[in-house]
C-alpha atoms as a PDB file:
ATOM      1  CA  UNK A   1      13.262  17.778 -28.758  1.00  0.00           C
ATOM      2  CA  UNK A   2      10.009  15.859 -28.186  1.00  0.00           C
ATOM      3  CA  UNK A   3      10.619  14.633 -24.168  1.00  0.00           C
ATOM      4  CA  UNK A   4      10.247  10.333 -24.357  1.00  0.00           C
ATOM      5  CA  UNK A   5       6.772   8.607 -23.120  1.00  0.00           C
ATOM      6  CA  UNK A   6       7.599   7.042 -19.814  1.00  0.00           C
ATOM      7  CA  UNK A   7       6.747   2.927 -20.261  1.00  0.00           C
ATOM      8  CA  UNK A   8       3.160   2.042 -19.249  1.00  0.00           C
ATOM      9  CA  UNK A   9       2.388   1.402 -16.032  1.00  0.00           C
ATOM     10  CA  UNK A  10       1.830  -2.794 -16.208  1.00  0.00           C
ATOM     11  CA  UNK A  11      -0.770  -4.335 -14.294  1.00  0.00           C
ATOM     12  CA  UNK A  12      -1.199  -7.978 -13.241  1.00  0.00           C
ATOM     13  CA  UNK A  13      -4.784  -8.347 -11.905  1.00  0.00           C
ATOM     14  CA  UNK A  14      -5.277 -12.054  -9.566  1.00  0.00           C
ATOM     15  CA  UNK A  15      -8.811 -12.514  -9.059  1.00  0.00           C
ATOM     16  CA  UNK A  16     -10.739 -15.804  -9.082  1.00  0.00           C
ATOM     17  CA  UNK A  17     -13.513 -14.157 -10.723  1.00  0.00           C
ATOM     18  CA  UNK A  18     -13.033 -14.363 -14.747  1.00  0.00           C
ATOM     19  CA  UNK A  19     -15.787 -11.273 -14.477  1.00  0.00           C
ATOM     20  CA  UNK A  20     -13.845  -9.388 -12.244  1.00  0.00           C
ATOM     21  CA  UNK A  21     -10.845  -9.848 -13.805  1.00  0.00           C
ATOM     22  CA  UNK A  22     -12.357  -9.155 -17.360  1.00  0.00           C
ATOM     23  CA  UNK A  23     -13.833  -5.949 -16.179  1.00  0.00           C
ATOM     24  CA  UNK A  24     -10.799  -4.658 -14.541  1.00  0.00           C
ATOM     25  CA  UNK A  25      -8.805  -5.120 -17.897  1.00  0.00           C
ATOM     26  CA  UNK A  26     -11.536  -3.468 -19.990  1.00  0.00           C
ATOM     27  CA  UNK A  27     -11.234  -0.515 -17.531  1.00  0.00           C
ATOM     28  CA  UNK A  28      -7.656  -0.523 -17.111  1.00  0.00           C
ATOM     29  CA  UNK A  29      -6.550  -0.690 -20.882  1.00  0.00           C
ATOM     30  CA  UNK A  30      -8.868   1.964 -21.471  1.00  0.00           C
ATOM     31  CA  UNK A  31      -6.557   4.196 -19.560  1.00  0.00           C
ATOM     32  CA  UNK A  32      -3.470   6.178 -20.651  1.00  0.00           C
ATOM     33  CA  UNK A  33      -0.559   5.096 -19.113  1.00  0.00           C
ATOM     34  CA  UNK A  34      -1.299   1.304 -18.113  1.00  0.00           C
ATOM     35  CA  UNK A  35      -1.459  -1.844 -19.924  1.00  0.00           C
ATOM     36  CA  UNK A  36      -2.567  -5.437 -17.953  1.00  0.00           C
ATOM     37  CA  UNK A  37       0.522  -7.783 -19.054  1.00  0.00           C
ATOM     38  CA  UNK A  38      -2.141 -10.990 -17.599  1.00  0.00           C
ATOM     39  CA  UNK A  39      -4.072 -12.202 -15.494  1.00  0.00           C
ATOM     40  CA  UNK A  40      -4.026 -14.704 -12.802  1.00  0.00           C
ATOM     41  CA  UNK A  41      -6.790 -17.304 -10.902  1.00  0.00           C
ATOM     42  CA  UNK A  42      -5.179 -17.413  -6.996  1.00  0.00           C
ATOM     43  CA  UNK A  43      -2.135 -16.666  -5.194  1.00  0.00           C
ATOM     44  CA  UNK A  44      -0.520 -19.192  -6.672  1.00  0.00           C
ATOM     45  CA  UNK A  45      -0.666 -17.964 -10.153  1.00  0.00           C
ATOM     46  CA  UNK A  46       0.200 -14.665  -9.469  1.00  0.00           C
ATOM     47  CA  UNK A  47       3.136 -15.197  -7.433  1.00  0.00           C
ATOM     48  CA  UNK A  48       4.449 -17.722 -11.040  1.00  0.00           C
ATOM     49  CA  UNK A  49       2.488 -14.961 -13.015  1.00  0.00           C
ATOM     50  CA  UNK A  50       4.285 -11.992 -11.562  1.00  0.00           C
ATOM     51  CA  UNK A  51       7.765 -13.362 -12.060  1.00  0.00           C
ATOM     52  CA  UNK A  52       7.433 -14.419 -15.340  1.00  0.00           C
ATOM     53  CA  UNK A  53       6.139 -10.594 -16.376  1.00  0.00           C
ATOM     54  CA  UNK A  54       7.218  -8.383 -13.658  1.00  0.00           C
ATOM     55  CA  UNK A  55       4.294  -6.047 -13.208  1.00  0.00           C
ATOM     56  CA  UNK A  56       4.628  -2.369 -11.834  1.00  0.00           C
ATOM     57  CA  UNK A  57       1.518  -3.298  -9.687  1.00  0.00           C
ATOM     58  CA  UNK A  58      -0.630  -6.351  -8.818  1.00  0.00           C
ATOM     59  CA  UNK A  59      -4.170  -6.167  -8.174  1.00  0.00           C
ATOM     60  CA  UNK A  60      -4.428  -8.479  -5.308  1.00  0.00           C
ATOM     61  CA  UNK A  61      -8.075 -10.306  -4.394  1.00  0.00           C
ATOM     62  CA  UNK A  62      -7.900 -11.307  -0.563  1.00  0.00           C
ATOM     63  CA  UNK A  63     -10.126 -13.767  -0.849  1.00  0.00           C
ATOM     64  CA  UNK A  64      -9.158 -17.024  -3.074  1.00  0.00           C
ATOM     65  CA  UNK A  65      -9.135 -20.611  -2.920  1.00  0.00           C
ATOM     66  CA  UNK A  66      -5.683 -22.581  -2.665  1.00  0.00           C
ATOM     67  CA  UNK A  67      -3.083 -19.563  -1.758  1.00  0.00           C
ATOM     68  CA  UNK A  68      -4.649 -16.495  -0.643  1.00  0.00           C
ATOM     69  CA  UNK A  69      -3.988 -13.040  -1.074  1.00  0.00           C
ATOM     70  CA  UNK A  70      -2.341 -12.071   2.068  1.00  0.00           C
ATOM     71  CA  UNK A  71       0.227 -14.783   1.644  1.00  0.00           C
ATOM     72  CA  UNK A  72       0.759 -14.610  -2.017  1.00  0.00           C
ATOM     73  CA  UNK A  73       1.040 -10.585  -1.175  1.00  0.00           C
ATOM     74  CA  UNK A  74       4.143 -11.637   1.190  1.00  0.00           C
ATOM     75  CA  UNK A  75       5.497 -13.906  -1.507  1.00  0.00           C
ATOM     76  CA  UNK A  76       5.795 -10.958  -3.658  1.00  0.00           C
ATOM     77  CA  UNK A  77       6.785  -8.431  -1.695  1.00  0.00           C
ATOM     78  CA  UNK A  78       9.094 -10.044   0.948  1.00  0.00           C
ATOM     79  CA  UNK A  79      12.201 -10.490  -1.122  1.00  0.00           C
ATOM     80  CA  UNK A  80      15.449  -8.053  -0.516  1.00  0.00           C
ATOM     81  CA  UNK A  81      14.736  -5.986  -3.870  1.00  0.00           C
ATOM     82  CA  UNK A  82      11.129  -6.196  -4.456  1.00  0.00           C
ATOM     83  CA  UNK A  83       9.836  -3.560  -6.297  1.00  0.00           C
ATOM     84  CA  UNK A  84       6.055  -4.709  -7.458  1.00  0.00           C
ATOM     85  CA  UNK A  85       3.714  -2.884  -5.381  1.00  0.00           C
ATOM     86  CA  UNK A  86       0.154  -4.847  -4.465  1.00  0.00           C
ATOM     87  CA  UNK A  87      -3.101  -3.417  -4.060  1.00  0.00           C
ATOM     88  CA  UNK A  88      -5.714  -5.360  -2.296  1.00  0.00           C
ATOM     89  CA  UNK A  89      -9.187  -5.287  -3.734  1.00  0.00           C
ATOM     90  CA  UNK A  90     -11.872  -5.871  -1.120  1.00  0.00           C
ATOM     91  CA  UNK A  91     -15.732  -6.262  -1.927  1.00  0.00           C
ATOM     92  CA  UNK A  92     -16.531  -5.183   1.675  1.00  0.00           C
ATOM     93  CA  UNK A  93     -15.369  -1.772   3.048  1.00  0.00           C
ATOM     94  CA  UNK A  94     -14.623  -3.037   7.052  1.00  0.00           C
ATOM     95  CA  UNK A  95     -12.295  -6.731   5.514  1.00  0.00           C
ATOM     96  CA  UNK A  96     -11.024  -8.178   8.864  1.00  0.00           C
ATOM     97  CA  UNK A  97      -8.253  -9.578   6.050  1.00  0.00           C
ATOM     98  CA  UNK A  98      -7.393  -5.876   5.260  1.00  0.00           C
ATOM     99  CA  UNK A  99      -4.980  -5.074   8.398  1.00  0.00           C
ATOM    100  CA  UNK A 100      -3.362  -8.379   7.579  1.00  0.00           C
ATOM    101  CA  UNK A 101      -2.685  -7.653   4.351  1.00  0.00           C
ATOM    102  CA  UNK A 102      -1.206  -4.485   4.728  1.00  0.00           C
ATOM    103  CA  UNK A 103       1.077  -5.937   7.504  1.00  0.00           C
ATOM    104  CA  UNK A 104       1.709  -8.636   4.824  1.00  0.00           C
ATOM    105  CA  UNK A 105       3.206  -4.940   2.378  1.00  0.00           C
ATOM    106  CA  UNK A 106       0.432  -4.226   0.586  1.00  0.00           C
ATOM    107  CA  UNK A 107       0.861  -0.659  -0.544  1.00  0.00           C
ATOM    108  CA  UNK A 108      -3.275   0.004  -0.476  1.00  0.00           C
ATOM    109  CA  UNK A 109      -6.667  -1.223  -0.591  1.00  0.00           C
ATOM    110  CA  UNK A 110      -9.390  -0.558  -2.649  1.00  0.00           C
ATOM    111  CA  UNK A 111     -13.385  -1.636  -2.944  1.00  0.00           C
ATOM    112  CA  UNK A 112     -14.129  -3.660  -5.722  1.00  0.00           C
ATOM    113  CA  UNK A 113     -16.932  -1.172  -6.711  1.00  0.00           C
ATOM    114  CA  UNK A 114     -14.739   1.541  -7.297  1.00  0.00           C
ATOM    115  CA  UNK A 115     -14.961   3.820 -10.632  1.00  0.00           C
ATOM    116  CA  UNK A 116     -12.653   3.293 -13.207  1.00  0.00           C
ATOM    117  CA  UNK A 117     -11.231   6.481 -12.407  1.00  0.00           C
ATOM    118  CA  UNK A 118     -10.463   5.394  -9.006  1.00  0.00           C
ATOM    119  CA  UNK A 119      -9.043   2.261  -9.572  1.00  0.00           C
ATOM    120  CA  UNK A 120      -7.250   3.837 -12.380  1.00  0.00           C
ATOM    121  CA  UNK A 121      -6.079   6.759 -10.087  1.00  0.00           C
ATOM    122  CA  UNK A 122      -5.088   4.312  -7.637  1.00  0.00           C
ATOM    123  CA  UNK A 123      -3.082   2.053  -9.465  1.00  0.00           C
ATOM    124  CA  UNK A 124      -0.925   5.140 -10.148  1.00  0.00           C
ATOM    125  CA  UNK A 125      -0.227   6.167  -6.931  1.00  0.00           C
ATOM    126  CA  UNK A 126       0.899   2.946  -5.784  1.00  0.00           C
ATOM    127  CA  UNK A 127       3.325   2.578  -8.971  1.00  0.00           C
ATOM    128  CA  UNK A 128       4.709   6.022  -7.712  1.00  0.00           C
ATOM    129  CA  UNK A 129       5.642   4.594  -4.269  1.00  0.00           C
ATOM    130  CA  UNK A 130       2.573   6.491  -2.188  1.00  0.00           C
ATOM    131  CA  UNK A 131      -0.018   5.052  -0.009  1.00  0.00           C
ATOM    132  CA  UNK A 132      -3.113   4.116  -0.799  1.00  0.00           C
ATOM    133  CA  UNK A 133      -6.133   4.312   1.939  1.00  0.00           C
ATOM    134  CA  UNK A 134      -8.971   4.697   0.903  1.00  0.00           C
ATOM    135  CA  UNK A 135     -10.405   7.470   2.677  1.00  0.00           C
ATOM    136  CA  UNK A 136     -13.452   6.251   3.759  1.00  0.00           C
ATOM    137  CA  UNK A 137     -12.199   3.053   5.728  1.00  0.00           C
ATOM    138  CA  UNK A 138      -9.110   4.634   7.018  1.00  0.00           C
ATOM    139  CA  UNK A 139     -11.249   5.040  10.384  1.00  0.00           C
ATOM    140  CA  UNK A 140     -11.869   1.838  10.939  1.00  0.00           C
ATOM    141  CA  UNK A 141      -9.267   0.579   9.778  1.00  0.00           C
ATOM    142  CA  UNK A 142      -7.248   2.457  12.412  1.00  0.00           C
ATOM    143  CA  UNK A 143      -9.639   0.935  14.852  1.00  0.00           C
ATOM    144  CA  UNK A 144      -8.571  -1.856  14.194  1.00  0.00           C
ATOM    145  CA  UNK A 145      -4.996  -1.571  14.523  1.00  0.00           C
ATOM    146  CA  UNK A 146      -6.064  -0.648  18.179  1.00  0.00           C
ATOM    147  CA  UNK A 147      -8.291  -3.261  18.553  1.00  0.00           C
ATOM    148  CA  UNK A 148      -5.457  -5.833  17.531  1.00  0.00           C
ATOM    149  CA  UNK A 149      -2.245  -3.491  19.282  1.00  0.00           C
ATOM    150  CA  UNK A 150      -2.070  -4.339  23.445  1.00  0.00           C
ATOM    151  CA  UNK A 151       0.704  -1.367  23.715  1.00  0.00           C
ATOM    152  CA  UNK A 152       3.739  -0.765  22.128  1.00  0.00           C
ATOM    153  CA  UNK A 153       6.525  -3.941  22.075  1.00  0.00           C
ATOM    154  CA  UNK A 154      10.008  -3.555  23.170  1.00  0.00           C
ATOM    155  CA  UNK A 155      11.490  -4.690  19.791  1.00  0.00           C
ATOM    156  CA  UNK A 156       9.401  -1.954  17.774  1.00  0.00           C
ATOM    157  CA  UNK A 157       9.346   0.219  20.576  1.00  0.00           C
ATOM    158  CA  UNK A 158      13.181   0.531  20.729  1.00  0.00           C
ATOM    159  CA  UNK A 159      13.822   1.271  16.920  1.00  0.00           C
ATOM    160  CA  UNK A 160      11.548   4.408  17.232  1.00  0.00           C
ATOM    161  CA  UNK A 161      14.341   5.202  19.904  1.00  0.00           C
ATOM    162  CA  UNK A 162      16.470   5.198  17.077  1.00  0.00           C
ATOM    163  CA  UNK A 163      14.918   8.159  15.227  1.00  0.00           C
ATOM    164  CA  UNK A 164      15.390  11.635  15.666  1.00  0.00           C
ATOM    165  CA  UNK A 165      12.824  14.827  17.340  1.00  0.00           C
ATOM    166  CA  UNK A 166      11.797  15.970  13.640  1.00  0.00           C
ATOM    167  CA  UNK A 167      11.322  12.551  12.278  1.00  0.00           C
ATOM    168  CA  UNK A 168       9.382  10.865  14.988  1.00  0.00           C
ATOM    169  CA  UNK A 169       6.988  14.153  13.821  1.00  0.00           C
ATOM    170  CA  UNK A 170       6.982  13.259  10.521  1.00  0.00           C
ATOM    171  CA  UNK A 171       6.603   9.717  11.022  1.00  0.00           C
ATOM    172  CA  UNK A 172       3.219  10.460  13.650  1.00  0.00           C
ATOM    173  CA  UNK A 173       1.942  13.031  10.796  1.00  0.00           C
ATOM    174  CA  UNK A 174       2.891  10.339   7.996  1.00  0.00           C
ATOM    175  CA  UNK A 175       0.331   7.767  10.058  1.00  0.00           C
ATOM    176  CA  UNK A 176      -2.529  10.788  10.122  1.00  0.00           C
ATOM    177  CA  UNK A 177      -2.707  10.388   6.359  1.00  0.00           C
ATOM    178  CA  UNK A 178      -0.871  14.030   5.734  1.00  0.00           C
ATOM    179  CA  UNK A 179       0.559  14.023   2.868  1.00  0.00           C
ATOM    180  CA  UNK A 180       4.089  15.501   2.198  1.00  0.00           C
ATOM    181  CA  UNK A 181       2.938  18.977   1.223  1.00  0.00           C
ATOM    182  CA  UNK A 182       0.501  19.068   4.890  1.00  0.00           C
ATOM    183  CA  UNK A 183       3.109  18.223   6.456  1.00  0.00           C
ATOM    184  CA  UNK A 184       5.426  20.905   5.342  1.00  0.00           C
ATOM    185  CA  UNK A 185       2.907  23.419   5.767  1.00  0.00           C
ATOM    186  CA  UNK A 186       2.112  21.969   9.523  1.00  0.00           C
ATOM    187  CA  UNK A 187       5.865  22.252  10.163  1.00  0.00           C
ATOM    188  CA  UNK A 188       6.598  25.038   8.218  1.00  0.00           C
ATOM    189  CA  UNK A 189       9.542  23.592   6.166  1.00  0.00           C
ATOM    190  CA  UNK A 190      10.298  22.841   2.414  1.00  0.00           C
ATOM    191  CA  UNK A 191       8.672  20.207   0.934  1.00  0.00           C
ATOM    192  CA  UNK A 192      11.510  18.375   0.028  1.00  0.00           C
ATOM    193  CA  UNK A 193      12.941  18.748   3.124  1.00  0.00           C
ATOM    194  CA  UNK A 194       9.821  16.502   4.555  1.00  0.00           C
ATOM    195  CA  UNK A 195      10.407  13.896   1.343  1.00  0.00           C
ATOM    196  CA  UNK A 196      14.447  13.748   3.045  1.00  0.00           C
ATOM    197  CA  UNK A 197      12.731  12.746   6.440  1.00  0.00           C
ATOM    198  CA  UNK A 198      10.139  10.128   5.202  1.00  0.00           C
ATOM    199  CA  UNK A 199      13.210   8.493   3.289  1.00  0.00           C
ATOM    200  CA  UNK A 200      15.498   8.572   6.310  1.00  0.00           C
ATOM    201  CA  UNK A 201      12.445   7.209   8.214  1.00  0.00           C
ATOM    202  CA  UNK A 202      12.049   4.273   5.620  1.00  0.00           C
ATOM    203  CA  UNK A 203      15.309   3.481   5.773  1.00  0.00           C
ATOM    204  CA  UNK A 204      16.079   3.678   9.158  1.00  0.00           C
ATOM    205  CA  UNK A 205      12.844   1.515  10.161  1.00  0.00           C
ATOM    206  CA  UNK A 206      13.908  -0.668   7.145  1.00  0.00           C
ATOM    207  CA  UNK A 207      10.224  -0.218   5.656  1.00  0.00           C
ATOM    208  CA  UNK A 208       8.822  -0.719   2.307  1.00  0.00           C
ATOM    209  CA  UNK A 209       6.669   2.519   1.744  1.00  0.00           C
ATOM    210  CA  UNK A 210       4.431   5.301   3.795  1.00  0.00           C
ATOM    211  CA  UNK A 211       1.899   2.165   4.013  1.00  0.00           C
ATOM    212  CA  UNK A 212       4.253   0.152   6.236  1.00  0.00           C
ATOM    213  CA  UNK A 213       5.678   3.239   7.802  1.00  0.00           C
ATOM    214  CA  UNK A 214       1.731   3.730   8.993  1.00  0.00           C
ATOM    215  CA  UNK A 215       1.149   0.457  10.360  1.00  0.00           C
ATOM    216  CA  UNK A 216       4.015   0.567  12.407  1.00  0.00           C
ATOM    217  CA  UNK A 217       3.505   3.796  13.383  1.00  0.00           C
ATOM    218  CA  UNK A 218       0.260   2.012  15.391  1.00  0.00           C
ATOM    219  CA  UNK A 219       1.710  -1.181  15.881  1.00  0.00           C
ATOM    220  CA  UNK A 220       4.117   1.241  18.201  1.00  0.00           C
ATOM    221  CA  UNK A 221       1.861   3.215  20.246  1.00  0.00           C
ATOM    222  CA  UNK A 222       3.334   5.858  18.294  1.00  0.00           C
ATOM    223  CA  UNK A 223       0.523   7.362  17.142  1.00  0.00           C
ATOM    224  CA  UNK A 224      -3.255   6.473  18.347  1.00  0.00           C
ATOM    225  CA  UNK A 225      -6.422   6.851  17.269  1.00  0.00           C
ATOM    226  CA  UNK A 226      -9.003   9.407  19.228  1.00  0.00           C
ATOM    227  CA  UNK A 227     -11.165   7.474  21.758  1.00  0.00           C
ATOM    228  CA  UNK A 228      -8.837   4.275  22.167  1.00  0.00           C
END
């Protein structure tokens, strides 16, 4: 028996650019596996957009008149039961709106002048439920959750308290951008038995995904970056 086709990943791309948002379609559709269900000009629009066709993901600009994309990201992900999963485009690779969106639970960022492999590769992991960072900003992007992070607050402080030995090491290795398999080598356990402790983290910390899980991570103290 032939196994079923899993649905398309769908894709709602906000952008106030019609060329942006033309090109990402062309790209997009091109791809096995997704289809872009619309478009949208601001936040606004994709926060009445997205609810009318429930996308898997929505490519989120940061920068737009009216609403913006930070706030229209917490619009869409904020709700008890959210499952759409945001990923920020940026045109510059150090965005002082980046952090905020993130904190906001966007799942990822990505550069606007990213291949269509990338962006296509991207928009799959963050369907899936991973993290998206891209690589070459994660630096300075951790930077900046030092720049912005005095020490570690009480309130955030004590709900790492509330974690056990193993999973305050998962969670620290999580933030390091190991993925599940590193970390079961680093620890020398099954990898499932790391994908039981990033779900108990999640839970427990009442986070969205490994994204959130990373920021707060920093936001704690729990983890920081060499040199700060």
């Amino acid at each position: 028996m032939t196994p079923a086709t899993p649905p398309a990943i769908r894709v709602l791309i906000a952008d106030d650019q019609q060329m942006v948002r033309q090109g990402f379609t062309v790209l997009l559709n091109a791809e096995p596996g997704i289809e872009v269900v619309g478009q949208a000009v601001d936040g606004h629009d994709a926060v009445a957009r997205a609810a009318e066709l429930a996308p898997d993901v929505v490519l989120m600009d940061i920068r737009m008149p009216g609403l913006g994309g930070i706030e229209a990201t917490r619009r869409l992900t904020a709700p008890p039961g959210a499952t759409v999963k945001v990923l920020v485009l940026t045109t510059f690779d150090l965005d002082e709106y980046v952090y905020e969106a993130l904190r906001a639970g966007a799942s990822g960022f990505l550069l606007k002048d990213a291949s269509a492999e990338e962006l296509a590769q991207a928009v799959r992991v963050v369907a899936a439920g991973d993290a998206l960072l891209a690589p070459g900003i994660t630096k300075r992007l951790i930077a900046e959750f030092s720049r912005v992070t005095s020490g570690p607050r009480a309130p955030l402080k004590d709900r790492v308290a509330g974690l056990t030995e193993r999973e305050t090491e998962v969670l620290s290795l999580v933030a390091q951008g190991l993925s599940n398999a590193e970390i079961a080598q680093r620890l020398v356990v099954a990898e499932q038995t790391v994908k039981t402790h990033v779900g108990r983290i999640l839970v427990k910390l009442g986070l969205r995904d490994r994204t959130q899980a990373t920021v707060f991570a920093y936001e704690t103290g729990l983890v920081r970056p060499a040199g700060y």
